[in-house]
N, C-alpha and C. Protein backbone atom coordinates (compact mmCIF):
# COMPACT_ATOMS: atom_id res chain seq x y z
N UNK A 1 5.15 -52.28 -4.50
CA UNK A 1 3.97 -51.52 -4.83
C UNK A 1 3.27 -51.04 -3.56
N UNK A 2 2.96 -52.01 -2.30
CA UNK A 2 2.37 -51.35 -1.21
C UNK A 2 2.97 -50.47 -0.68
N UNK A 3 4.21 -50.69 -0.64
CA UNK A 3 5.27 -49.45 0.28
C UNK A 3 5.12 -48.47 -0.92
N UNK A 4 5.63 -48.32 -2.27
CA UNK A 4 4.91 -47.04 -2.34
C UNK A 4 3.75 -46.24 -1.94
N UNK A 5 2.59 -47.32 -2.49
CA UNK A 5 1.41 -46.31 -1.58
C UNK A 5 1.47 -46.11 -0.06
N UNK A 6 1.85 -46.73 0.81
CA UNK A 6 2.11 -46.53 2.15
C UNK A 6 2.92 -45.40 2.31
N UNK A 7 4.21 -45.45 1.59
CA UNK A 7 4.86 -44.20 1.19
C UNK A 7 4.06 -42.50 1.16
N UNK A 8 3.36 -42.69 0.01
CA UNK A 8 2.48 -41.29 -0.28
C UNK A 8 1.35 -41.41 0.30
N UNK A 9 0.68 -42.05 1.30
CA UNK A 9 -0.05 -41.86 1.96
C UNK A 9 0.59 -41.07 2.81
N UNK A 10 1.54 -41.82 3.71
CA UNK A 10 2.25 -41.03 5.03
C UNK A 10 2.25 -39.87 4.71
N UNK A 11 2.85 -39.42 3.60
CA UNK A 11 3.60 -38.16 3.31
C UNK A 11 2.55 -37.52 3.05
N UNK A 12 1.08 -37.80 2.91
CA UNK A 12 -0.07 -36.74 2.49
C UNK A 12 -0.48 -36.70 3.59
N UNK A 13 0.08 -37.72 4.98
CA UNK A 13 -0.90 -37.18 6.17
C UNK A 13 -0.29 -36.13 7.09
N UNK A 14 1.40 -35.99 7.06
CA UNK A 14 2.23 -34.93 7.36
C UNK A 14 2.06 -33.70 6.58
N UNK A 15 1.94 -33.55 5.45
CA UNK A 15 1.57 -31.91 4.55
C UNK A 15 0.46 -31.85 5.01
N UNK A 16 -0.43 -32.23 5.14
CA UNK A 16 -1.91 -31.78 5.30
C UNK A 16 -2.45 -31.66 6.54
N UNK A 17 -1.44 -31.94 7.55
CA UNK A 17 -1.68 -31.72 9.08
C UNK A 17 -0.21 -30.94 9.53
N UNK A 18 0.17 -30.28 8.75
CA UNK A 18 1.28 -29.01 8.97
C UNK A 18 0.49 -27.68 10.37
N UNK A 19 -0.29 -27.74 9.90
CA UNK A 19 -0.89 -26.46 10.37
C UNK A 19 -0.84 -25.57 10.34
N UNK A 20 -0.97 -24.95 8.49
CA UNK A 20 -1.03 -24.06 7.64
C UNK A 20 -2.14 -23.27 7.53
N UNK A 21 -2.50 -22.26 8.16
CA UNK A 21 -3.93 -21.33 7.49
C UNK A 21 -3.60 -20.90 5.85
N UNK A 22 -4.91 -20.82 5.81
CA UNK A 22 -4.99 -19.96 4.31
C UNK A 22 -5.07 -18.36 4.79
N UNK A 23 -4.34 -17.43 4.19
CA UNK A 23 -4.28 -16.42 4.83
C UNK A 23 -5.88 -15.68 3.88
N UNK A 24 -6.35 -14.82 4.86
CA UNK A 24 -7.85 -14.37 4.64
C UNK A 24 -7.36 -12.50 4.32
N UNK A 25 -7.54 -11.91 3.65
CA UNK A 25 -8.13 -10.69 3.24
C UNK A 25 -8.66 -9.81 3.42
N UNK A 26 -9.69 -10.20 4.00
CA UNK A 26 -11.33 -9.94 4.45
C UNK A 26 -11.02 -8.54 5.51
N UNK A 27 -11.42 -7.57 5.06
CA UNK A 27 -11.37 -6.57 6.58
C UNK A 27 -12.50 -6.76 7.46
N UNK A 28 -12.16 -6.95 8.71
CA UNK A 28 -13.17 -7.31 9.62
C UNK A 28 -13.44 -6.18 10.53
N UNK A 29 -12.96 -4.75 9.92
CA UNK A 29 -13.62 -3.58 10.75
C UNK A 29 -14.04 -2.31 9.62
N UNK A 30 -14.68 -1.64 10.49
CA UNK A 30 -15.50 -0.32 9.31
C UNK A 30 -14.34 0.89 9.91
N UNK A 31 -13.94 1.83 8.62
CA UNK A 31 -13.38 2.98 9.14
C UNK A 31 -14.63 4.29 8.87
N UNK A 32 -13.92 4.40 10.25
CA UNK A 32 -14.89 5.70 10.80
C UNK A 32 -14.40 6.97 9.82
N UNK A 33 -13.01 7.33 10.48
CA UNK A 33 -12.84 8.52 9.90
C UNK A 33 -11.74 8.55 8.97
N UNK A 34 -10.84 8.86 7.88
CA UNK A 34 -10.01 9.00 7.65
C UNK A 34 -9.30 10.53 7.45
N UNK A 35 -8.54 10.70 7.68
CA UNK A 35 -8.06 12.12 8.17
C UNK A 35 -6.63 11.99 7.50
N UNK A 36 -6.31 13.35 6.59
CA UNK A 36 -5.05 12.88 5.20
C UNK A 36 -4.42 14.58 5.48
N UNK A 37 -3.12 14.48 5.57
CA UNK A 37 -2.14 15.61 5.75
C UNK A 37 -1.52 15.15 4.42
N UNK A 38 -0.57 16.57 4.15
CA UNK A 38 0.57 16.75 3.38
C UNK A 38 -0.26 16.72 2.06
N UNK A 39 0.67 16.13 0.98
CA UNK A 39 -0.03 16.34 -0.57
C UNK A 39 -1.18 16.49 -0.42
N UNK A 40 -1.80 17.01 -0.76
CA UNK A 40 -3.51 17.12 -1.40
C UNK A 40 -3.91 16.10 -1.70
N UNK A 41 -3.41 15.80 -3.63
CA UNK A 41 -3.91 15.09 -4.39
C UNK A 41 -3.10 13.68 -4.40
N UNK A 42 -2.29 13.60 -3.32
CA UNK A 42 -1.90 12.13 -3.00
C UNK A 42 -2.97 11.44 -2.01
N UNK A 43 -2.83 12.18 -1.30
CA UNK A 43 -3.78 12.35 0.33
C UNK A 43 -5.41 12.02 -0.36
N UNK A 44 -5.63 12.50 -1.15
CA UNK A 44 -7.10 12.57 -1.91
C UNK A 44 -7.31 11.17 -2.66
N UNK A 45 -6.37 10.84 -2.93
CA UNK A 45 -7.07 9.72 -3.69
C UNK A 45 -6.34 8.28 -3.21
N UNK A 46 -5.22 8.38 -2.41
CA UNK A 46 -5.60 7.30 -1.08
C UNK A 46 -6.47 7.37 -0.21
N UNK A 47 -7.30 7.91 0.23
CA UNK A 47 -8.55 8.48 1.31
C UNK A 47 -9.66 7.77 0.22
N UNK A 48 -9.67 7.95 -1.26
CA UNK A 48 -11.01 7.48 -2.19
C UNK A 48 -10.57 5.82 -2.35
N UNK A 49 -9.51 5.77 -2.40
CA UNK A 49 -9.07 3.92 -2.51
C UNK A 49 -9.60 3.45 -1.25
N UNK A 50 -9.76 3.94 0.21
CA UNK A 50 -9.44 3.25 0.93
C UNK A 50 -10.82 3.31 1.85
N UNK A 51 -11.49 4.82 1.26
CA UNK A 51 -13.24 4.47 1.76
C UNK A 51 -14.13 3.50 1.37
N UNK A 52 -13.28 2.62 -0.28
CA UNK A 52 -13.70 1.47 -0.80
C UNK A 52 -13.71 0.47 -0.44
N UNK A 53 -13.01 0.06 0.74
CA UNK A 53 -12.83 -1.34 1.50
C UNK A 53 -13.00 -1.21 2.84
N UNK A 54 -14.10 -0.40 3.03
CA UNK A 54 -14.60 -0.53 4.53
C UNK A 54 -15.82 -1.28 4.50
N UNK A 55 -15.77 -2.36 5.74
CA UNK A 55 -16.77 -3.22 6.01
C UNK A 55 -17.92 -3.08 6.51
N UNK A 56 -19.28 -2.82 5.88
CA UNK A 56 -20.32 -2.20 5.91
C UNK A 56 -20.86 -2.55 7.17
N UNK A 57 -20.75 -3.93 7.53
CA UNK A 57 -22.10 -4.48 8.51
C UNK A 57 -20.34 -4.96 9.90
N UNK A 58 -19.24 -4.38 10.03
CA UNK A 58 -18.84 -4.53 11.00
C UNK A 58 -18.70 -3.68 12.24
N UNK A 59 -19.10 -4.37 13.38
CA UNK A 59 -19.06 -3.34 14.61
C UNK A 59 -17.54 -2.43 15.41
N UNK A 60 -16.43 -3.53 14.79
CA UNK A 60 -15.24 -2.78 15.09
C UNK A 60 -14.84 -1.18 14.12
N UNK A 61 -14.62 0.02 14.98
CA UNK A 61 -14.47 1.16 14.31
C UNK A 61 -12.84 1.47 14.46
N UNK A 62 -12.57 2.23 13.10
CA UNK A 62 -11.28 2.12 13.12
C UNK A 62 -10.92 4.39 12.90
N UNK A 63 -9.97 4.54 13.30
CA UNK A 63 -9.61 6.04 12.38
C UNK A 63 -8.19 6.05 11.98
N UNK A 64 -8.03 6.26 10.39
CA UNK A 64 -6.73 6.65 9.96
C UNK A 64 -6.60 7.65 9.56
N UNK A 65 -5.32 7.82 9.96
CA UNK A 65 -4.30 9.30 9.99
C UNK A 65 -3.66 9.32 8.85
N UNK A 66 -3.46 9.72 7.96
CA UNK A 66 -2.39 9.39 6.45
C UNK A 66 -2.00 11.16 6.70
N UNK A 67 -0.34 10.68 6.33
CA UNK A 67 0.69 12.14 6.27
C UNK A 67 1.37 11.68 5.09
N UNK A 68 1.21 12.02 4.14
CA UNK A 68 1.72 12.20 2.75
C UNK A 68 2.62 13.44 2.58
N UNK A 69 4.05 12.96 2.10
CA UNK A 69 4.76 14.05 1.35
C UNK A 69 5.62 13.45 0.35
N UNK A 70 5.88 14.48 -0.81
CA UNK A 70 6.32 14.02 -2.02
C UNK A 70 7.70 14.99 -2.13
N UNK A 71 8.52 14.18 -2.63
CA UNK A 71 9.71 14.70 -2.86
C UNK A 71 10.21 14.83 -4.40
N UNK A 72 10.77 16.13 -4.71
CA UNK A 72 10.63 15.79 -6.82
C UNK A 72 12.49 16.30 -6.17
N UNK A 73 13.41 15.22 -6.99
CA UNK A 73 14.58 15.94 -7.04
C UNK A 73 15.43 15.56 -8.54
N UNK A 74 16.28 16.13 -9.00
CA UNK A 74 17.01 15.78 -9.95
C UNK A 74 17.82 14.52 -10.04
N UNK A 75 17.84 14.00 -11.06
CA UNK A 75 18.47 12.42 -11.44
C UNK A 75 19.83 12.68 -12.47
N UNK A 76 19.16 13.13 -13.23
CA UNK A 76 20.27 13.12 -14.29
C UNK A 76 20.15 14.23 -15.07
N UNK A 77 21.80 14.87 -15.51
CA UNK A 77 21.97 15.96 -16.64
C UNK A 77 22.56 15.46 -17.38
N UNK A 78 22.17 15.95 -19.12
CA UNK A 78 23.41 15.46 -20.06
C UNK A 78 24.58 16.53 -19.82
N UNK A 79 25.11 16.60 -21.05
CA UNK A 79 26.69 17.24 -21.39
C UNK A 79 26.38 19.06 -21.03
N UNK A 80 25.16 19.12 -21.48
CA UNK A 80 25.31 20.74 -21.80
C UNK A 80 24.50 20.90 -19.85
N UNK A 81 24.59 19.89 -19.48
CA UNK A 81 24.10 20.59 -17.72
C UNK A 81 22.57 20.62 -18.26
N UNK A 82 21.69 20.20 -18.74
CA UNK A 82 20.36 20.39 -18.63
C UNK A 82 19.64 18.92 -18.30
N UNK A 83 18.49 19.14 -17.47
CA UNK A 83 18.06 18.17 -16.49
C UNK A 83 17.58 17.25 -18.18
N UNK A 84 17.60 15.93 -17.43
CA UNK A 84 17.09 14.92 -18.41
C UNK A 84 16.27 14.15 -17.61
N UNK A 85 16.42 13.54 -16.41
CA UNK A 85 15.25 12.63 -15.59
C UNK A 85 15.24 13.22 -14.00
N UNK A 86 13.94 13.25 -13.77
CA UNK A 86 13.78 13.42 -12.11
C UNK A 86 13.00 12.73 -11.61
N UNK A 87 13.75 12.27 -10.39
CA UNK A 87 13.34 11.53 -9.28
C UNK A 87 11.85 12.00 -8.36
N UNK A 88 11.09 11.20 -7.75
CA UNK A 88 9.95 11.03 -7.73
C UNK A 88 9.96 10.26 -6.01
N UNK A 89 10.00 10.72 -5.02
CA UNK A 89 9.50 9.75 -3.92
C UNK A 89 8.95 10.32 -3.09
N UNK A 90 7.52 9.30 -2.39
CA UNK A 90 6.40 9.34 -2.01
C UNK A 90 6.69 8.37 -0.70
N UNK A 91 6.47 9.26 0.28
CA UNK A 91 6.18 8.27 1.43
C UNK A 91 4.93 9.06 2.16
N UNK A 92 4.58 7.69 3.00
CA UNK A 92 3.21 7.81 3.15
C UNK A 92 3.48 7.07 4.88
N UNK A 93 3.18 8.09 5.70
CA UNK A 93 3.28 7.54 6.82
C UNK A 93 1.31 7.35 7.98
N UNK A 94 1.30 6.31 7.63
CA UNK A 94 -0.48 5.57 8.40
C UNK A 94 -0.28 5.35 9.39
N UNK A 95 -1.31 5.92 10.15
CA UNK A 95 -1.51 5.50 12.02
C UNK A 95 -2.91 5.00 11.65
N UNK A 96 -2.90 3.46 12.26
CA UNK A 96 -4.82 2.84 12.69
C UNK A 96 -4.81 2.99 14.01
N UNK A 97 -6.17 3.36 14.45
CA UNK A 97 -6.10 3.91 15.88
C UNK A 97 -7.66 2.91 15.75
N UNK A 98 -7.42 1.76 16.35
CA UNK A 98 -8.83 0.92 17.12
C UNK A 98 -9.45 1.89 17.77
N UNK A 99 -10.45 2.19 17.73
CA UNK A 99 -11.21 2.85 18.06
C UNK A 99 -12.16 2.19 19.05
N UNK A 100 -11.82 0.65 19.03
CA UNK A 100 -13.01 -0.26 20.67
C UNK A 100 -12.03 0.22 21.49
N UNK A 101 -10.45 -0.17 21.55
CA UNK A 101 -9.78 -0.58 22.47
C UNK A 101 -8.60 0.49 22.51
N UNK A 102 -8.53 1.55 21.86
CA UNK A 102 -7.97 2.83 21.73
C UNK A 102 -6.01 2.43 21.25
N UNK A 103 -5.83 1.11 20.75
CA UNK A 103 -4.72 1.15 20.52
C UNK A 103 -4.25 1.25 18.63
N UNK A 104 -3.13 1.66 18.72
CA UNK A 104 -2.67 2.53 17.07
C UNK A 104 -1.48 1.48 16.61
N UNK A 105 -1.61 1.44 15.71
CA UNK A 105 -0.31 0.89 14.81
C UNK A 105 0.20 1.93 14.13
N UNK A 106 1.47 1.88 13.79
CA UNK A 106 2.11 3.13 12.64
C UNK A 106 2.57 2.33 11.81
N UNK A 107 2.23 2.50 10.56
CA UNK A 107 3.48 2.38 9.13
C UNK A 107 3.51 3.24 8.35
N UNK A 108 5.33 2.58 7.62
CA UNK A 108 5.57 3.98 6.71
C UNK A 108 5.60 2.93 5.69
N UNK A 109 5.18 4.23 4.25
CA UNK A 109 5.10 3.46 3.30
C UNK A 109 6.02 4.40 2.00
N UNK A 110 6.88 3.81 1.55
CA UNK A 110 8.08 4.48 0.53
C UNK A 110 8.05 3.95 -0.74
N UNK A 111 7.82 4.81 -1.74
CA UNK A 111 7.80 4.41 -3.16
C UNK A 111 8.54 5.58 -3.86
N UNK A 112 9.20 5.36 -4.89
CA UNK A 112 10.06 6.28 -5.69
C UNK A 112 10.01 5.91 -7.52
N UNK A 113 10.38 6.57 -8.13
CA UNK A 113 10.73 6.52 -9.53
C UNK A 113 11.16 7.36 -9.89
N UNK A 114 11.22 7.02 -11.61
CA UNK A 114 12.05 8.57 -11.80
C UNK A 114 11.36 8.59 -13.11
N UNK A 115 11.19 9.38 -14.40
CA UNK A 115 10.68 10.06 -15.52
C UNK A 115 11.40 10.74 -16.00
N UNK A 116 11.37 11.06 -17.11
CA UNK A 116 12.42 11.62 -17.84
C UNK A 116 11.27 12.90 -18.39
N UNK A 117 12.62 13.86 -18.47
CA UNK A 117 11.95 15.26 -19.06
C UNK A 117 11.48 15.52 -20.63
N UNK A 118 10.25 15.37 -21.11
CA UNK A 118 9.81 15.91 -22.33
C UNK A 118 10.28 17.21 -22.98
N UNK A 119 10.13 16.89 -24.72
CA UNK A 119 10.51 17.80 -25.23
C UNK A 119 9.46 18.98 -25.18
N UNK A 120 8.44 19.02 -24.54
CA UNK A 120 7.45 20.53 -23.92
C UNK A 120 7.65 19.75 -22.64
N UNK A 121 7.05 21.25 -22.28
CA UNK A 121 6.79 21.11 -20.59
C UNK A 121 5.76 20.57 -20.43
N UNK A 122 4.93 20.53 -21.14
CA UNK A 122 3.65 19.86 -20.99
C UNK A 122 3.98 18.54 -21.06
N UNK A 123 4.72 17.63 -21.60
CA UNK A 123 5.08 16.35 -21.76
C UNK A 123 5.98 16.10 -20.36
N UNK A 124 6.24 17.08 -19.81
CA UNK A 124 7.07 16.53 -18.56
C UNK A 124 6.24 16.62 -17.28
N UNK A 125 5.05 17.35 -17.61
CA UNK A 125 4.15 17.28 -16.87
C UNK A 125 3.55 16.24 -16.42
N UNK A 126 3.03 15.42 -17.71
CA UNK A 126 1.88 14.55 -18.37
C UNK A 126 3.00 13.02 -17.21
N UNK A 127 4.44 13.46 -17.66
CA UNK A 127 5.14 12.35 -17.33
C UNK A 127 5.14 11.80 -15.97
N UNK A 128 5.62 13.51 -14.70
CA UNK A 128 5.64 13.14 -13.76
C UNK A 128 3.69 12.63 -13.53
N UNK A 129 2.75 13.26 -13.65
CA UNK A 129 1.88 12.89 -13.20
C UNK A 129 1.58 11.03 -13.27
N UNK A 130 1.29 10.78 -14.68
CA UNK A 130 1.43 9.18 -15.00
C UNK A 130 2.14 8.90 -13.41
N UNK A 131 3.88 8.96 -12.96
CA UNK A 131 4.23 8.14 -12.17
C UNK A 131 3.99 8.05 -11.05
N UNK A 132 3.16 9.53 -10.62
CA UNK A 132 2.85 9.69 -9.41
C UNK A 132 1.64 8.91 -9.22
N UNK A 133 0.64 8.97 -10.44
CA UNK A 133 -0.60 8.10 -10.15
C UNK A 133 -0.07 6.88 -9.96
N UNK A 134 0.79 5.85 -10.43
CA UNK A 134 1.34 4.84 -10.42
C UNK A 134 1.64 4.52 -8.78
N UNK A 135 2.69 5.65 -8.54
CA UNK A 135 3.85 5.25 -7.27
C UNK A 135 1.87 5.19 -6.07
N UNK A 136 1.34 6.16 -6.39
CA UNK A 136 -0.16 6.02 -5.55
C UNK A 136 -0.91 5.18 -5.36
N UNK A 137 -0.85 4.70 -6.75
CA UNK A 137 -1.45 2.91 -6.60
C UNK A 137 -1.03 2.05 -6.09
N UNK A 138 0.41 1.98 -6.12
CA UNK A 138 1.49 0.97 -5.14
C UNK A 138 1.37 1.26 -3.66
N UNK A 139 1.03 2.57 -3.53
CA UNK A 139 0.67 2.49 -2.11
C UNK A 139 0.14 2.58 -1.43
N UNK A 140 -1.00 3.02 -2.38
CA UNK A 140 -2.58 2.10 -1.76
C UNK A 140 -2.66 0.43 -1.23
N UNK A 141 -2.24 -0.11 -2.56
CA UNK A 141 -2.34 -1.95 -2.19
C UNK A 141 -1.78 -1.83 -1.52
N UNK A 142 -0.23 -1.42 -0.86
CA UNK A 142 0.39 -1.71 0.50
C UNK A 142 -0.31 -1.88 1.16
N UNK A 143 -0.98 -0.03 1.76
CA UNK A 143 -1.94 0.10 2.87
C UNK A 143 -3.28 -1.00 2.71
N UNK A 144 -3.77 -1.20 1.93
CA UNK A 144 -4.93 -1.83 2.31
C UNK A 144 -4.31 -3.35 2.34
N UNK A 145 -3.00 -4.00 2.09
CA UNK A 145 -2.86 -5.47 2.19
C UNK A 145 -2.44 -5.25 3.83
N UNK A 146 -2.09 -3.99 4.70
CA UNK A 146 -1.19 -4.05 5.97
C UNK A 146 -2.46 -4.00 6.47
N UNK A 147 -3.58 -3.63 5.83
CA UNK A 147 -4.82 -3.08 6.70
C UNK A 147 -5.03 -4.33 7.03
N UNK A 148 -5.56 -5.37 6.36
CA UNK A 148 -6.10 -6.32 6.32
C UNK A 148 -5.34 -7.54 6.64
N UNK A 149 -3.98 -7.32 7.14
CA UNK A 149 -3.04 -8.33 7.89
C UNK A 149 -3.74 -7.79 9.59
N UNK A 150 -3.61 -6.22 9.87
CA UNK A 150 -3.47 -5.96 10.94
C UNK A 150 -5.11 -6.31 11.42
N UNK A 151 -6.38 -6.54 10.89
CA UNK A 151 -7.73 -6.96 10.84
C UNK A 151 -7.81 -8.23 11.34
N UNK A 152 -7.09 -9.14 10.56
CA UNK A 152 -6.97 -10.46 10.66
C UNK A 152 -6.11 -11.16 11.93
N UNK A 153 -4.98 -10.49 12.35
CA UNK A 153 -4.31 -10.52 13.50
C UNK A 153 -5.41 -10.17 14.46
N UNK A 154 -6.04 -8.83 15.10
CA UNK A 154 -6.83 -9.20 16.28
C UNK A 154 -7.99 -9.91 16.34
């Protein structure tokens, strides 16, 4: 009975002195400017996701660069040669440029899908849009989880 507890004692004083952080979230700088090329309405509403998580009362200033372009290509035809699904990919290439200490990080960020063509055009419309708002949301959380790794690192 003592050597067990002697047992799980030991072993709770090795896990718990690993020297594990809890990883933190938290952005610890304000963006100054954000500045968005390529798509419009990709560019537009990563720029509105991402004016949402700037840190009001911090003195570090940051500026991002976002170059958005979207690619629509064909996936699949049936028998008679008429399109049935198209492909959908979104990359998103971010520069942070520290703005105390004038140094930049780059990432690229790649998301794709595909949708299938409605019986109106209006339904194939309705379709690609849905995935594009989607593939946009996925790469928002990217950018703001890389934001907030690269925050927490300096």
């Amino acid at each position: 009975m003592k050597i067990n507890f002697l047992y799980i004692i030991t072993t709770a004083l090795f896990l718990f002195s690993c020297g594990y952080k809890i990883v933190d979230n938290k952005i610890n700088f304000k963006i100054d400017e954000i500045v968005s090329t390529g798509d419009k309405k990709i560019s537009y509403n990563l720029k509105n996701k991402l004016s949402l998580i700037s840190g009001a009362e911090e003195n570090n200033l940051v500026k991002i660069n976002i170059n958005t372009n979207k690619t629509k290509s064909i996936k699949e035809r049936n028998v008679k040669n008429q399109i049935t699904k198209h492909n959908v990919k979104i990359v998103s290439k971010v520069e942070l440029v520290d703005l105390s200490n004038m140094k930049s990080k780059k990432y690229t960020f790649t998301k794709n899908g595909d949708f299938n063509v409605g019986s109106k055009h209006s339904d194939t419309l309705n379709n690609e849009k849905k995935l594009v708002d989607l593939l946009t949301m996925s790469i928002s959380e990217q950018i703001i989880e890389a934001l907030a790794n690269y925050s927490n690192d300096s």
